[in-house]
Protein backbone atom coordinates (compact mmCIF):
# COMPACT_ATOMS: atom_id res chain seq x y z
CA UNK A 1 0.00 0.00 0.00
CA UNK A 2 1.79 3.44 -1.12
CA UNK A 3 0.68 6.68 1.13
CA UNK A 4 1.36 9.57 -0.46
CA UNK A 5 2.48 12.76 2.03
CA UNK A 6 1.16 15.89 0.67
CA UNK A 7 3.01 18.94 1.57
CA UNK A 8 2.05 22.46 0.82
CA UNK A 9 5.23 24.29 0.06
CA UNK A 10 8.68 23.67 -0.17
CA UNK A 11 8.98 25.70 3.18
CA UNK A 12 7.18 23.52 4.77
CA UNK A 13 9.40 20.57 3.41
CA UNK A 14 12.26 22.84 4.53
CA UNK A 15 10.70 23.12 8.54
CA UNK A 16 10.13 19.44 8.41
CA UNK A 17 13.54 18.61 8.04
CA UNK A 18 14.90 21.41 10.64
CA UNK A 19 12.66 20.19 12.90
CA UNK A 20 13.93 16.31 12.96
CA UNK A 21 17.67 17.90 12.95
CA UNK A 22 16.92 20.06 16.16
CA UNK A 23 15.08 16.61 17.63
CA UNK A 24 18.16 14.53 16.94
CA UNK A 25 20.39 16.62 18.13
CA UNK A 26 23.41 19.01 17.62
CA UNK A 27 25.14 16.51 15.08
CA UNK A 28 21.84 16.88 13.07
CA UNK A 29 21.78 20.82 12.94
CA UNK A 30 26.00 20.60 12.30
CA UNK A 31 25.06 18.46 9.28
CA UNK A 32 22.40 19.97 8.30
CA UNK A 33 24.45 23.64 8.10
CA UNK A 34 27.00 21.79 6.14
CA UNK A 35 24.19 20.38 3.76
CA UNK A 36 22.67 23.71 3.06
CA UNK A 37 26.21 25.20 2.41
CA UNK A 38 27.17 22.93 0.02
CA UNK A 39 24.06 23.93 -2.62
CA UNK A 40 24.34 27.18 -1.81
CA UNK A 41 28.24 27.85 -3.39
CA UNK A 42 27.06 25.38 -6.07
CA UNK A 43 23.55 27.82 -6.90
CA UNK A 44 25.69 30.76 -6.30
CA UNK A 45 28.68 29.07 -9.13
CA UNK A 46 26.14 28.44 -11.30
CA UNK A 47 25.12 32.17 -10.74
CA UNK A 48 28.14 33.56 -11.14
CA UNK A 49 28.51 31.77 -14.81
CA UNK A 50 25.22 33.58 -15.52
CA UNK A 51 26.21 36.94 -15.15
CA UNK A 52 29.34 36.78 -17.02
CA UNK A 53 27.15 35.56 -20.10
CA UNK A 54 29.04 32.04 -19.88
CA UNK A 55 27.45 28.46 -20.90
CA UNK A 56 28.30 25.79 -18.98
CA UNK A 57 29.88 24.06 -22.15
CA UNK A 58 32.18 27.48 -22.55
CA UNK A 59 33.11 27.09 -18.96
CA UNK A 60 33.46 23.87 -18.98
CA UNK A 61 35.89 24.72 -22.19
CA UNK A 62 38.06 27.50 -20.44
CA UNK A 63 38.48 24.89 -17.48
CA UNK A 64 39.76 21.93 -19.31
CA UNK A 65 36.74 19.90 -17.90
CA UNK A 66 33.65 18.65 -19.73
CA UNK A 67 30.37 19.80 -19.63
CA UNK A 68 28.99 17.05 -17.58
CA UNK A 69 31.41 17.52 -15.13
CA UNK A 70 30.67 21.58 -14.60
CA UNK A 71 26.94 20.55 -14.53
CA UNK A 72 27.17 18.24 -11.61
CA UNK A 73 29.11 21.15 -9.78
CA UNK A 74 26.35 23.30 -10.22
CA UNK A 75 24.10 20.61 -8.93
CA UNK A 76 26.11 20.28 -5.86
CA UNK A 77 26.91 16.60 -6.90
CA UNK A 78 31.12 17.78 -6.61
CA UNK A 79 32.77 18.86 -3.58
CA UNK A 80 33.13 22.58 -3.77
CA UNK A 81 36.59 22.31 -3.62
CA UNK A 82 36.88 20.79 -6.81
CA UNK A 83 34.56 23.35 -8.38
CA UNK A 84 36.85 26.16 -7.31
CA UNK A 85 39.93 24.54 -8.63
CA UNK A 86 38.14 24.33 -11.84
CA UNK A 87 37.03 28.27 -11.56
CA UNK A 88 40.57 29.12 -10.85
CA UNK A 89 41.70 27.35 -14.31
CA UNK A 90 38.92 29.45 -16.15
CA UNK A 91 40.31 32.40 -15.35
CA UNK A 92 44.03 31.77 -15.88
């Protein structure tokens, strides 16, 4: 039998989660920080590409990397770390 959760908004989704973290404790909320941190310098890359006019293929180009591979940065599917080391070789 599949039950299907209905939720309203995405905030809601959003106060779900904080509230489990805060019940399970201060390892929870640490992880949780780190989580939201994480897709935040990937939305804000993905931004930054944006306003300088840049596709994620010509990025990708100027980098040495493929497109794929700048992509899942942008998704926040690479460490960060590896996104800025590819940023850095863009703009040598």
């Amino acid at each position: 039998m599949l039950i299907y959760m209905t939720r309203t908004t995405f905030d809601d989704f959003l106060a779900e989660i904080e509230a489990e973290a805060q019940a399970e404790g201060p390892e929870a909320v640490a992880e949780l920080e780190a989580f939201r941190l994480h897709f935040s310098l990937a939305r804000q890359r993905a931004a930054q590409r944006r306003a300088q006019h840049l596709t994620q293929r010509q990025l990708a180009e100027r980098s040495g990397i493929g497109q794929a591979r700048s992509s899942r940065i942008e998704r926040g599917e690479l460490h960060y770390r590896d996104a800025r080391r590819i940023d850095r070789r863009a703009q040598a």
